[in-house]
PDB file of N, CA and C in Angstrom:
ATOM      1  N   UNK A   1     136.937-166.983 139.336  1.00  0.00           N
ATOM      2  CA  UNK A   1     137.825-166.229 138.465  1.00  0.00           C
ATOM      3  C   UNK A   1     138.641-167.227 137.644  1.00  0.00           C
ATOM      4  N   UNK A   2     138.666-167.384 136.576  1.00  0.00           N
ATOM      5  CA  UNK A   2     139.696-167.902 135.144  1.00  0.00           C
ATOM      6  C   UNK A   2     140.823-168.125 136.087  1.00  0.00           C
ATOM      7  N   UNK A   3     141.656-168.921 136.025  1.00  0.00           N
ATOM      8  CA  UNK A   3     143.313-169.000 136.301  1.00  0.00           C
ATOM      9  C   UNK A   3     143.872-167.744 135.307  1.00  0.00           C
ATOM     10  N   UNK A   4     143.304-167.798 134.270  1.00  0.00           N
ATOM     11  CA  UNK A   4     144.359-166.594 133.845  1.00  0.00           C
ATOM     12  C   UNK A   4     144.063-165.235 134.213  1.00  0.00           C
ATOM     13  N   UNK A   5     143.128-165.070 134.316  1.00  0.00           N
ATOM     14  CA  UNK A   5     142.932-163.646 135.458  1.00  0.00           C
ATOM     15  C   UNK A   5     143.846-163.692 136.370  1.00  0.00           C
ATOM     16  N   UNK A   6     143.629-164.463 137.374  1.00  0.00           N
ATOM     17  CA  UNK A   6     144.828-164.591 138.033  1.00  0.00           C
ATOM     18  C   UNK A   6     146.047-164.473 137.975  1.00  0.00           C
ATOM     19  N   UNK A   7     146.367-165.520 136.610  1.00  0.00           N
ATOM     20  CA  UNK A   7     147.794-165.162 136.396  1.00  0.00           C
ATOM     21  C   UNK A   7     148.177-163.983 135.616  1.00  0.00           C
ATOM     22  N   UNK A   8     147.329-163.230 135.489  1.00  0.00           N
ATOM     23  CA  UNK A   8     147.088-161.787 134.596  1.00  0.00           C
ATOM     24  C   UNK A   8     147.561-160.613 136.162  1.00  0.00           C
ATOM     25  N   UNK A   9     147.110-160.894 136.826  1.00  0.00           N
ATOM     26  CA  UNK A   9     147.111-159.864 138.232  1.00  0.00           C
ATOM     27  C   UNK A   9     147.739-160.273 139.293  1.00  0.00           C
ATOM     28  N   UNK A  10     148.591-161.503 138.972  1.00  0.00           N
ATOM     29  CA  UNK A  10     149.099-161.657 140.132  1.00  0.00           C
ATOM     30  C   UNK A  10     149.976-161.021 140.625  1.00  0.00           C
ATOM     31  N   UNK A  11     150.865-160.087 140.055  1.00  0.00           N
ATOM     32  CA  UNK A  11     151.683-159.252 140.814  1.00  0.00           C
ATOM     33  C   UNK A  11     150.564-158.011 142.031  1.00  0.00           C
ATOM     34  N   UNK A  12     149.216-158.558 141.916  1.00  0.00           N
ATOM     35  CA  UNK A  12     148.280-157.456 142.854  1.00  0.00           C
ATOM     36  C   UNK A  12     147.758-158.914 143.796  1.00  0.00           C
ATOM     37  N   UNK A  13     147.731-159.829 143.382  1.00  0.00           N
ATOM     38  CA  UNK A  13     147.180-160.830 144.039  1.00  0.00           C
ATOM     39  C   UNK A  13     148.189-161.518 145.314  1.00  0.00           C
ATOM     40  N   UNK A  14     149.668-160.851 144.554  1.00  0.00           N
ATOM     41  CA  UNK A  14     150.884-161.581 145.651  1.00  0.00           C
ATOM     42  C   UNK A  14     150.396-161.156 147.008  1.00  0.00           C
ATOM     43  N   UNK A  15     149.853-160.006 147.555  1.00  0.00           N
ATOM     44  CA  UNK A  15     149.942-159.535 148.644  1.00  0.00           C
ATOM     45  C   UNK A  15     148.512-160.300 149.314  1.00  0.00           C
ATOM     46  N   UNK A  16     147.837-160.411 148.719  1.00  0.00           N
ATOM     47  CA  UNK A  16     146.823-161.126 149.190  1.00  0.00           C
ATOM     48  C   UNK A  16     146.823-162.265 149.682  1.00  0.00           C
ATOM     49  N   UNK A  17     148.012-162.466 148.419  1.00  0.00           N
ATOM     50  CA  UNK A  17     147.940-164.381 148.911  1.00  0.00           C
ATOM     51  C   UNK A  17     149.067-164.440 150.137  1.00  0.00           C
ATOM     52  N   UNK A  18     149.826-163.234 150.428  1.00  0.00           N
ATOM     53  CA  UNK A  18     150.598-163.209 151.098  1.00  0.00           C
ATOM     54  C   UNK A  18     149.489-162.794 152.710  1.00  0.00           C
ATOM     55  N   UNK A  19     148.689-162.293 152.366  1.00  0.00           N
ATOM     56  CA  UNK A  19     148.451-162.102 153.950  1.00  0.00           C
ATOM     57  C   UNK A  19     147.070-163.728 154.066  1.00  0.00           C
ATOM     58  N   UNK A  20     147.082-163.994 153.361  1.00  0.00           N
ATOM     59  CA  UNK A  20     146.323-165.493 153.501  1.00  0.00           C
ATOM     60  C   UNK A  20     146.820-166.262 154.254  1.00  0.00           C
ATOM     61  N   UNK A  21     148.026-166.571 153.224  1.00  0.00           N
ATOM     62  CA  UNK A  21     148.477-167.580 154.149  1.00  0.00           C
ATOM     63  C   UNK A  21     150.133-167.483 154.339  1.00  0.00           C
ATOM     64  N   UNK A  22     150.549-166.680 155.417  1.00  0.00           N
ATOM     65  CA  UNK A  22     151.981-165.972 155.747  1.00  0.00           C
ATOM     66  C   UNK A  22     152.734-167.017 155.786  1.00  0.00           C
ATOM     67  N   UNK A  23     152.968-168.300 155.738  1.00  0.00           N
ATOM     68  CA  UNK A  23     153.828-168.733 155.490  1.00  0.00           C
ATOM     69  C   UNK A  23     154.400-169.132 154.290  1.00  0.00           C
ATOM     70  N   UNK A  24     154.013-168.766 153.365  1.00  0.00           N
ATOM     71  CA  UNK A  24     154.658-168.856 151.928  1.00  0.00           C
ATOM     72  C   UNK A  24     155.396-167.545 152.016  1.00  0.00           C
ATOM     73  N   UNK A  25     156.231-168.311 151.569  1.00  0.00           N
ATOM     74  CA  UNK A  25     157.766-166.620 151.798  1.00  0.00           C
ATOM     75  C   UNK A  25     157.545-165.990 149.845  1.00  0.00           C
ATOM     76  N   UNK A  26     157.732-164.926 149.883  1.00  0.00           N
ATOM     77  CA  UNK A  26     158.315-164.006 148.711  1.00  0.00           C
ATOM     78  C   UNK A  26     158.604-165.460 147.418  1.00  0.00           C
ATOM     79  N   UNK A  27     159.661-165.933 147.908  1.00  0.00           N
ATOM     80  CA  UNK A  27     160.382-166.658 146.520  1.00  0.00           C
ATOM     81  C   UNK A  27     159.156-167.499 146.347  1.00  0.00           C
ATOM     82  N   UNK A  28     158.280-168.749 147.119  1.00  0.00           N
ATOM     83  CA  UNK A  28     157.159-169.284 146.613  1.00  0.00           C
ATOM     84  C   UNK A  28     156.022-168.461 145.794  1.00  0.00           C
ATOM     85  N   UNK A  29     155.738-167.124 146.627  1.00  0.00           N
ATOM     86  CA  UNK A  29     154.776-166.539 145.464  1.00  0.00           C
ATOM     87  C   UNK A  29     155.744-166.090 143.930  1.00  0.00           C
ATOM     88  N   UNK A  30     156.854-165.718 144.072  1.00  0.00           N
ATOM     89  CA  UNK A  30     157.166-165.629 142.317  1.00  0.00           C
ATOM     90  C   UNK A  30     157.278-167.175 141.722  1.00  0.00           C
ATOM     91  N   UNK A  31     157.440-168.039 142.705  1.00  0.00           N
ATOM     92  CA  UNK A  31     157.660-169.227 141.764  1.00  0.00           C
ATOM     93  C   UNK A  31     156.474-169.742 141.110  1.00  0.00           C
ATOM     94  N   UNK A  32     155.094-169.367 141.904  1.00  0.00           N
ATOM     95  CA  UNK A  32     153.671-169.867 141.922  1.00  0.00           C
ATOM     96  C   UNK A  32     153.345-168.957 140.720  1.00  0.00           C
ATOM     97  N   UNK A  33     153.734-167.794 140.663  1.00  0.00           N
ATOM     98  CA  UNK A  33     153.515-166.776 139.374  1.00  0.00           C
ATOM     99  C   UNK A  33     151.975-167.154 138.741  1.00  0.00           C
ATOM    100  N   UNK A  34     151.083-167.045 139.886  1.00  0.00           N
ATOM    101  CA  UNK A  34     149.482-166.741 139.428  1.00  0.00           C
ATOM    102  C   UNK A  34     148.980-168.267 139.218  1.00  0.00           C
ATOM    103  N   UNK A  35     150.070-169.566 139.309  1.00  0.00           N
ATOM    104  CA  UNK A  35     149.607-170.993 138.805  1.00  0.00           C
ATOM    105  C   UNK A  35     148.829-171.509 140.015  1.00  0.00           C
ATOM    106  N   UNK A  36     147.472-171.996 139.675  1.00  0.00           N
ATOM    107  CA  UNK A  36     146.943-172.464 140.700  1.00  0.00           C
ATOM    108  C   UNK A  36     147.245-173.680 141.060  1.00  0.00           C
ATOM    109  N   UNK A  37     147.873-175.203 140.004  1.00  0.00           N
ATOM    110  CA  UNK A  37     148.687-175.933 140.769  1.00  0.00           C
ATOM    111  C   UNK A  37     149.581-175.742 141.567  1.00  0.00           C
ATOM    112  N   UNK A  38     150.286-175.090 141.163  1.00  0.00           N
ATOM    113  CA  UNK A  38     151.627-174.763 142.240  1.00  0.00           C
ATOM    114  C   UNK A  38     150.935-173.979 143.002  1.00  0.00           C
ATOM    115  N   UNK A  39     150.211-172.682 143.534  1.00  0.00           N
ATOM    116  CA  UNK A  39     149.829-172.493 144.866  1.00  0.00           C
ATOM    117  C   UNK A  39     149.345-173.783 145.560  1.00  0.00           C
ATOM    118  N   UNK A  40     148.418-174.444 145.259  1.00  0.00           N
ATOM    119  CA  UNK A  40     147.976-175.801 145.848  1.00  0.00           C
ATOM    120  C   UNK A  40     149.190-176.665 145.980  1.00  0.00           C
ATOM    121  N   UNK A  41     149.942-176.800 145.581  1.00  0.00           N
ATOM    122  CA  UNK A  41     150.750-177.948 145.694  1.00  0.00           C
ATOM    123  C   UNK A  41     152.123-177.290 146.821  1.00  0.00           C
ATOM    124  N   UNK A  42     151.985-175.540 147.020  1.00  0.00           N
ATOM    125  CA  UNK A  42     152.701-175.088 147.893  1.00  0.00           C
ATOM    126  C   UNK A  42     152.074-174.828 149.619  1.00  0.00           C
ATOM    127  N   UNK A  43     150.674-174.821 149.393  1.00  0.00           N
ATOM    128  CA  UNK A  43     149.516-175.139 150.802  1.00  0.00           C
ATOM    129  C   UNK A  43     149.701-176.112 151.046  1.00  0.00           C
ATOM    130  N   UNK A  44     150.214-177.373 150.062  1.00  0.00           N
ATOM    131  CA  UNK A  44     150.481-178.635 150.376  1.00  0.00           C
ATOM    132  C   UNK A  44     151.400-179.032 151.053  1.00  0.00           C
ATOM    133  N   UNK A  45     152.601-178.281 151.060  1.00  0.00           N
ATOM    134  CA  UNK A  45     153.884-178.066 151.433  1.00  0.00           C
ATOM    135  C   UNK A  45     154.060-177.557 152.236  1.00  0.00           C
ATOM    136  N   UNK A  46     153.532-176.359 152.452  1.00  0.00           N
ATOM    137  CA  UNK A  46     154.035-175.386 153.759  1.00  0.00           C
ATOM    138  C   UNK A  46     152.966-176.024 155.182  1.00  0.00           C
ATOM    139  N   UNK A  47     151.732-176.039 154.785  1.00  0.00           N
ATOM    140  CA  UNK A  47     150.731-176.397 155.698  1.00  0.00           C
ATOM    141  C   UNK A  47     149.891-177.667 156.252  1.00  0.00           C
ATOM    142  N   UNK A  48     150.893-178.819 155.323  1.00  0.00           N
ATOM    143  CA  UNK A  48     150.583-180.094 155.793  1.00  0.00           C
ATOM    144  C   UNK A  48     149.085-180.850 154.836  1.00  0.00           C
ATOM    145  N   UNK A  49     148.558-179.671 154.125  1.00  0.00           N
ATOM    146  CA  UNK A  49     147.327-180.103 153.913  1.00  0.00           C
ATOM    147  C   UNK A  49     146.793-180.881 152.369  1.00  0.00           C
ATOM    148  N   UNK A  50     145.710-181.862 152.816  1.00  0.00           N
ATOM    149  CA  UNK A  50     146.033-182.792 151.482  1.00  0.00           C
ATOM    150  C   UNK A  50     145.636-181.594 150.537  1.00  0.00           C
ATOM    151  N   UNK A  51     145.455-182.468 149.321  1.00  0.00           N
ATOM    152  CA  UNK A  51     145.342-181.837 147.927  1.00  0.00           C
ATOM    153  C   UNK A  51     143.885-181.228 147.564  1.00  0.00           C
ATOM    154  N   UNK A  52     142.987-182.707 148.079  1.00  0.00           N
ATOM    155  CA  UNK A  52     141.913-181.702 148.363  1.00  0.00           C
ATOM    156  C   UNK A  52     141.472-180.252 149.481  1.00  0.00           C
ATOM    157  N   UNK A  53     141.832-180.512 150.325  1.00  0.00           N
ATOM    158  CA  UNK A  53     142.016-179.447 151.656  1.00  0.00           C
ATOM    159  C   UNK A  53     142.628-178.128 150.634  1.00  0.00           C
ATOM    160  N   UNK A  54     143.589-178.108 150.108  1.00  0.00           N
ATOM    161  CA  UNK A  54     144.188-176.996 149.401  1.00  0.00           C
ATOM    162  C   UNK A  54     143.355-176.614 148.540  1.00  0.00           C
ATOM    163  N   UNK A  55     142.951-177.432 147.457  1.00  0.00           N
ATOM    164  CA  UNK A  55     142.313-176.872 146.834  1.00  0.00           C
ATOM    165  C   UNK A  55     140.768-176.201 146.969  1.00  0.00           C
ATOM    166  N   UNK A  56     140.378-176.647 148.290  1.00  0.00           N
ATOM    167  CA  UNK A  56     139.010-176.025 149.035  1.00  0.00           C
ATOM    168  C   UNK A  56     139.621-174.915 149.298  1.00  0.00           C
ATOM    169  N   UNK A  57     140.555-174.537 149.978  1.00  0.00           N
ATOM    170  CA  UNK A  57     140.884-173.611 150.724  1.00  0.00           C
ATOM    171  C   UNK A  57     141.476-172.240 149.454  1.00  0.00           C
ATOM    172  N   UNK A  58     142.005-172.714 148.494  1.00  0.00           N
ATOM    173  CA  UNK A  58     141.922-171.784 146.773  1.00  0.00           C
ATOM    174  C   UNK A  58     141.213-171.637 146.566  1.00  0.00           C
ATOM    175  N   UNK A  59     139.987-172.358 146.571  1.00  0.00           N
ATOM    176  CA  UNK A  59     138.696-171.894 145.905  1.00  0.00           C
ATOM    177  C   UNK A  59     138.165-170.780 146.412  1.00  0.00           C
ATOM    178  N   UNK A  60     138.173-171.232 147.703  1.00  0.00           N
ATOM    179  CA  UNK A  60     137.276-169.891 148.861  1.00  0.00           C
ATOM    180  C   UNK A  60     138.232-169.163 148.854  1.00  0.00           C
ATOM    181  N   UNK A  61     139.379-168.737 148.514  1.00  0.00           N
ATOM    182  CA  UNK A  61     140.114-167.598 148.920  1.00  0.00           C
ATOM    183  C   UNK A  61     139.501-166.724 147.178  1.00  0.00           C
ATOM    184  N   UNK A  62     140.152-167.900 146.381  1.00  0.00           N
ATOM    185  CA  UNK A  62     139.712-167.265 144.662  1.00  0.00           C
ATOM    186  C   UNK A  62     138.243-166.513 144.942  1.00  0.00           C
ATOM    187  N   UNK A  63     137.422-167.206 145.526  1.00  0.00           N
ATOM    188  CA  UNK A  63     136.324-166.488 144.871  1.00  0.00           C
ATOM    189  C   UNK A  63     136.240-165.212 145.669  1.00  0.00           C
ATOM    190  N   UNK A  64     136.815-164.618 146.845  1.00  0.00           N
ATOM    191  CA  UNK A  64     136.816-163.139 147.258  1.00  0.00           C
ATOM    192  C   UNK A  64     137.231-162.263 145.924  1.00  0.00           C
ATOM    193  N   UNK A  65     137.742-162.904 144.875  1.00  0.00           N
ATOM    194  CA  UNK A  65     137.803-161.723 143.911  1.00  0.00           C
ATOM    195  C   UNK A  65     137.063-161.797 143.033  1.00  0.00           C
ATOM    196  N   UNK A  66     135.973-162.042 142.731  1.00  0.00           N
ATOM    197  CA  UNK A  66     135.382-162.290 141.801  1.00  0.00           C
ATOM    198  C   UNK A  66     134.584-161.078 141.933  1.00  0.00           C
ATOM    199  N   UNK A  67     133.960-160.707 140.703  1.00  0.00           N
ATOM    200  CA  UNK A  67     133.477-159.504 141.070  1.00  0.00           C
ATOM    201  C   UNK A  67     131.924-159.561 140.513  1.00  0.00           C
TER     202      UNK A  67
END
């Protein structure tokens, strides 16, 4: 999926990304506002994991929406 799809739907995507990965609180998903750096760079943050690790772990979550 485009990043801007994403950032097109993310007010439908918050909950998703919220049951992904529950430790990103409320204020990180509005701050992330659909940006796929900043989700990655907040998996980076909350979950210890390098940059690549995050961004594997976006990819495979991104592509459950693809249609």
């Amino acid at each position: 999926m485009d990043n801007n799809v994403i950032k097109g739907k993310w007010m439908q995507l918050k909950g998703e990304a919220k049951k992904q990965w529950g430790q990103l609180t409320d204020d990180d998903l509005d701050v992330i506002d659909g940006e796929k750096d900043k989700l990655v760079g907040k998996l980076q943050e909350r979950y210890g994991h390098t940059k690549d690790d995050a961004e594997a772990e976006y990819s495979k979550w991104e592509k459950t929406f693809r249609s």
